[in-house]
Protein backbone atom coordinates (compact mmCIF):
# COMPACT_ATOMS: atom_id res chain seq x y z
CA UNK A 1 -26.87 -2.27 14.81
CA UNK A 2 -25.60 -2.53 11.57
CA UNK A 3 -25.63 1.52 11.09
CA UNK A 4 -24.26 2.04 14.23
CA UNK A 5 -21.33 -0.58 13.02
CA UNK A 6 -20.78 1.22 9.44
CA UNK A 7 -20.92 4.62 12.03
CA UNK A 8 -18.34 3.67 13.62
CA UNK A 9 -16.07 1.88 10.69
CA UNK A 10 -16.70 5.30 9.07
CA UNK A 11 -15.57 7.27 11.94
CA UNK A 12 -12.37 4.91 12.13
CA UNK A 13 -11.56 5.80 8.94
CA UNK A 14 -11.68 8.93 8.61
CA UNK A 15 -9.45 8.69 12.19
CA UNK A 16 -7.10 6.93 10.31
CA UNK A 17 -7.00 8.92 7.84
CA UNK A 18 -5.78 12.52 9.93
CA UNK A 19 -3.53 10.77 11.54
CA UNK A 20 -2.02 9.87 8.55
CA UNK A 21 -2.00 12.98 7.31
CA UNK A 22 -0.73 14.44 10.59
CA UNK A 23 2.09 11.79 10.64
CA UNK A 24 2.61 12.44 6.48
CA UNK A 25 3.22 16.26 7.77
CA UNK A 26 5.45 15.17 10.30
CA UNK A 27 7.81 13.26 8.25
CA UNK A 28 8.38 16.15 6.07
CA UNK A 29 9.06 18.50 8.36
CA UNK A 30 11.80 16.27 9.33
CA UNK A 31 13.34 14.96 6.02
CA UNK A 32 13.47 18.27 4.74
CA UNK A 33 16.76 18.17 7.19
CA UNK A 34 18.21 15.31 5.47
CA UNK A 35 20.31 16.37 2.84
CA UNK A 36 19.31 14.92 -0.60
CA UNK A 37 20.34 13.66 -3.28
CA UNK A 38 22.67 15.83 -6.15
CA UNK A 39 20.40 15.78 -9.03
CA UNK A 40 16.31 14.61 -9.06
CA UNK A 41 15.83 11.15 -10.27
CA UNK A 42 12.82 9.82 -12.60
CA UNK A 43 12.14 6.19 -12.27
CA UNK A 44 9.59 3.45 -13.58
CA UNK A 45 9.79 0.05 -12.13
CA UNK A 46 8.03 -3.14 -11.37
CA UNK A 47 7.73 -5.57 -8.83
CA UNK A 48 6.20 -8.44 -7.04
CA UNK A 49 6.16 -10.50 -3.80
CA UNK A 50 3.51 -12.40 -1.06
CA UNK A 51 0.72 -10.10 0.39
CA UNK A 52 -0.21 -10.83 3.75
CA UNK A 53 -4.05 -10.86 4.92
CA UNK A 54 -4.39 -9.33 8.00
CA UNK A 55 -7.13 -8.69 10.64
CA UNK A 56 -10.41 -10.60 9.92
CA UNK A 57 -9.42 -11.15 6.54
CA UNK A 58 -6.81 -13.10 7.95
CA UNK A 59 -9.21 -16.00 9.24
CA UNK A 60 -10.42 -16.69 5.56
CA UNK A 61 -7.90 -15.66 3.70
CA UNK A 62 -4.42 -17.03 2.60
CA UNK A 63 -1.17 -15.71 1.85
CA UNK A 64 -0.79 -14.45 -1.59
CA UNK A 65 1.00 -12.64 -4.02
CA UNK A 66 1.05 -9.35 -6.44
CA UNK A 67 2.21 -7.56 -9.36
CA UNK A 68 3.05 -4.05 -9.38
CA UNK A 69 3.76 -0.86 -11.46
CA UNK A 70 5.77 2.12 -10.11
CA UNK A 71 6.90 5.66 -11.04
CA UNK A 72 8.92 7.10 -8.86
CA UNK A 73 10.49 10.72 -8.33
CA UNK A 74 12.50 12.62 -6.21
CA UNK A 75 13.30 16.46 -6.78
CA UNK A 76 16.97 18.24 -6.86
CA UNK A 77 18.63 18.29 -3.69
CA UNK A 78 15.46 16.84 -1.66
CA UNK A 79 15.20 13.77 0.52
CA UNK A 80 11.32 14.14 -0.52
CA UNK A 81 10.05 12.45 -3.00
CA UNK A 82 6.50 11.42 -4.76
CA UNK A 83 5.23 8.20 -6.70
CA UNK A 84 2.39 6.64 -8.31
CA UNK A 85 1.40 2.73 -8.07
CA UNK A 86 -0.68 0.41 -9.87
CA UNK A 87 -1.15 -3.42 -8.47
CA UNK A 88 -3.07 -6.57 -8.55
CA UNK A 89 -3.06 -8.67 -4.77
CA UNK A 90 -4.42 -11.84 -4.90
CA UNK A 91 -4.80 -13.69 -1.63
CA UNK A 92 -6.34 -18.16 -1.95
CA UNK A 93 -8.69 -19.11 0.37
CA UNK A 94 -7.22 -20.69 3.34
CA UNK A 95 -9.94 -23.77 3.89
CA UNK A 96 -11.66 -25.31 0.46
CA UNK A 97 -14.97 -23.15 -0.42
CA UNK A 98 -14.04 -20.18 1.02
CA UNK A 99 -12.61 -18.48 -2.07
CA UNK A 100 -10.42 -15.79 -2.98
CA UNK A 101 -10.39 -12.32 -3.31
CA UNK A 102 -8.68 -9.85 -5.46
CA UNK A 103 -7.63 -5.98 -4.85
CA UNK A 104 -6.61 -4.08 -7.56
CA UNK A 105 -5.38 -0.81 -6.55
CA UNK A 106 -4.49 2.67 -8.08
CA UNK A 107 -2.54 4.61 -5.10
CA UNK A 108 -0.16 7.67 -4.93
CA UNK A 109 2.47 8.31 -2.30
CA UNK A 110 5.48 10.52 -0.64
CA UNK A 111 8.73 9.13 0.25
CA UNK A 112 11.19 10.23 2.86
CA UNK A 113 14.68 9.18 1.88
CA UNK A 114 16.36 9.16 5.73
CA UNK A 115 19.92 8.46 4.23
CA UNK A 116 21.58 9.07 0.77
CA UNK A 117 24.25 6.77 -0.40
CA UNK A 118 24.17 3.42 -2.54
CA UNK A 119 21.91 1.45 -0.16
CA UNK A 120 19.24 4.04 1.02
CA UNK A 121 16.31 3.42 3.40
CA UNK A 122 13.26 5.48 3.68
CA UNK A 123 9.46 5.89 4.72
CA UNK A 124 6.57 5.94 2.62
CA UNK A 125 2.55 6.85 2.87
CA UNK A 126 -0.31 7.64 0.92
CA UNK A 127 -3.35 7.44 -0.35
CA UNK A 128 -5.56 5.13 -3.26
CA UNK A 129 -8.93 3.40 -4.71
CA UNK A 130 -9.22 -0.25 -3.96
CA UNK A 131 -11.39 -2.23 -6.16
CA UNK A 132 -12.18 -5.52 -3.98
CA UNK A 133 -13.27 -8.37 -5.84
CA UNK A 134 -14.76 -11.71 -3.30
CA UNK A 135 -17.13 -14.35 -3.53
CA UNK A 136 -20.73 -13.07 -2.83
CA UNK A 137 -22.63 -16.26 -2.34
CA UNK A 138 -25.03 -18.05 -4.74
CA UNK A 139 -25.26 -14.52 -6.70
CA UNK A 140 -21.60 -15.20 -7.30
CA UNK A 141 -19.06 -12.46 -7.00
CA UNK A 142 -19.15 -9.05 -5.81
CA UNK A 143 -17.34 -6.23 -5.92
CA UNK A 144 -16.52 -2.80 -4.12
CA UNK A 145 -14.11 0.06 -5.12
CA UNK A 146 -13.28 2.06 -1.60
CA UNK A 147 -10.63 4.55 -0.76
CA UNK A 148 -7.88 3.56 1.49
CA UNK A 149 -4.37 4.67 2.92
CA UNK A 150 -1.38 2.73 3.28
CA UNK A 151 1.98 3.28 5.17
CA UNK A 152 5.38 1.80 4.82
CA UNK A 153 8.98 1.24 4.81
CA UNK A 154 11.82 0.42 2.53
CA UNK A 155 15.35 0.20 1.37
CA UNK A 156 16.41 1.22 -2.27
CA UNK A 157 19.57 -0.28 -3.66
CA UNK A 158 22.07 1.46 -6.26
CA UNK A 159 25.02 -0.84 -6.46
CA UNK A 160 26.90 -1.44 -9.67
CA UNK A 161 24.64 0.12 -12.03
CA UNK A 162 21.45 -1.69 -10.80
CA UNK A 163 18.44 0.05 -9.14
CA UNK A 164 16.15 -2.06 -6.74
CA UNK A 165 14.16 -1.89 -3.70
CA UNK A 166 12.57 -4.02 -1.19
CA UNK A 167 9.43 -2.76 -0.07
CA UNK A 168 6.66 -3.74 2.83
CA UNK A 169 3.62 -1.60 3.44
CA UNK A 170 0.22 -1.84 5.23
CA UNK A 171 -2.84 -0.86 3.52
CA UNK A 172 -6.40 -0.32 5.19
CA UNK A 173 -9.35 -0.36 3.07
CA UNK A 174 -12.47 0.89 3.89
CA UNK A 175 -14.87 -1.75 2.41
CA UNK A 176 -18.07 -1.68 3.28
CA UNK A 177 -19.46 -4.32 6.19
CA UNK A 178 -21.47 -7.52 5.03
CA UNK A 179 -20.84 -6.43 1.17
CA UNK A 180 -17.72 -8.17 0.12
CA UNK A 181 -15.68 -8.13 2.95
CA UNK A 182 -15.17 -7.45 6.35
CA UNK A 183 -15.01 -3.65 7.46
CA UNK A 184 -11.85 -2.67 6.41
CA UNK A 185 -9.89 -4.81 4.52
CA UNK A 186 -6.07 -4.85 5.50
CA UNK A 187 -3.01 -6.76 3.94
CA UNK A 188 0.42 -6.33 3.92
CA UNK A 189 2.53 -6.87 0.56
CA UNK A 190 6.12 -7.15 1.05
CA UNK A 191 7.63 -5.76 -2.06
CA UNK A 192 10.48 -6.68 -4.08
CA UNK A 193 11.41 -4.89 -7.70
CA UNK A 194 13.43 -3.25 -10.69
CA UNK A 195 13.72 0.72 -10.67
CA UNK A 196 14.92 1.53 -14.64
């Protein structure tokens, strides 16, 4: 039973994973009719905010928080754009002895600027390595590092010389079932950060 569950996890996945793609090819297609910027921008930033457990993690899991490093650029004249991310999520255990888990995560992404101008929103996607971090029992903790995708939306501000964005995305993780956590792993940071 438990191969057929990992089977099927697997299969869900890897689902997941073309429609991503599919959607990821999608979006392009149609931003690359939405006239960009004048000149390509280079940015670095950080950022932070609460993650949100969701699914199964959800029952054991509390609202928590993360840090996060960006780099960030978009080419001349292109509402397309590309990025790199690192981040810690920590998320408290929602009933006492339950525990907590960590992510940390190394992800890439695209970005679809839908509108220029000083307060620009725009959709993001990608891929990453998760390395999940949970209480394994009396053998202590455990760990797993899994690939996973994540999707999103945002708005970027340029107003009077500063640079910020707000930020919320859903990652899935494909942990492995009965390891460290359940299935897939999902949480939803809601991001909030410096561009320089």
């Amino acid at each position: 039973m438990m191969s057929h569950q990992r089977t099927e996890n697997t299969r869900s996945f890897h689902i997941g994973r073309g429609l991503l793609l599919a959607a990821a090819v999608s979006v392009a297609l149609g931003c690359d009719l939405i006239p960009g910027e004048a000149s390509g921008i280079g940015q670095f930033g950080v950022g932070a905010g609460p993650n949100n457990p969701s699914g199964t993690l959800a029952s054991t899991r509390a609202t928590g928080f993360h840090l996060e490093a960006t780099a960030r650029v978009t080419p001349p004249l292109s509402s397309l754009g590309a990025g790199a991310d690192l981040a810690i999520y920590h998320f408290g255990e929602r009933l006492p002895g339950q525990g907590s888990t960590n992510v940390a995560a190394a992800t890439v992404h695209a970005t679809c600027n839908l509108m220029p101008g000083p307060i620009a929103p725009y959709l993001t996607g990608g891929l990453g390595i998760y390395h999940v971090t949970a209480p394994g029992g009396a053998a202590g903790n455990s760990s797993q590092t899994r690939p996973g995708i994540h999707v999103g939306a945002g708005v970027s501000l340029n107003v009077m010389r500063v640079r910020a964005f707000v930020e919320a995305r859903y990652h899935s993780v494909h942990t492995a079932s009965g390891e460290v956590s359940p299935a897939t792993t999902r949480f939803v940071p809601v991001t909030i950060g410096i561009l320089f």
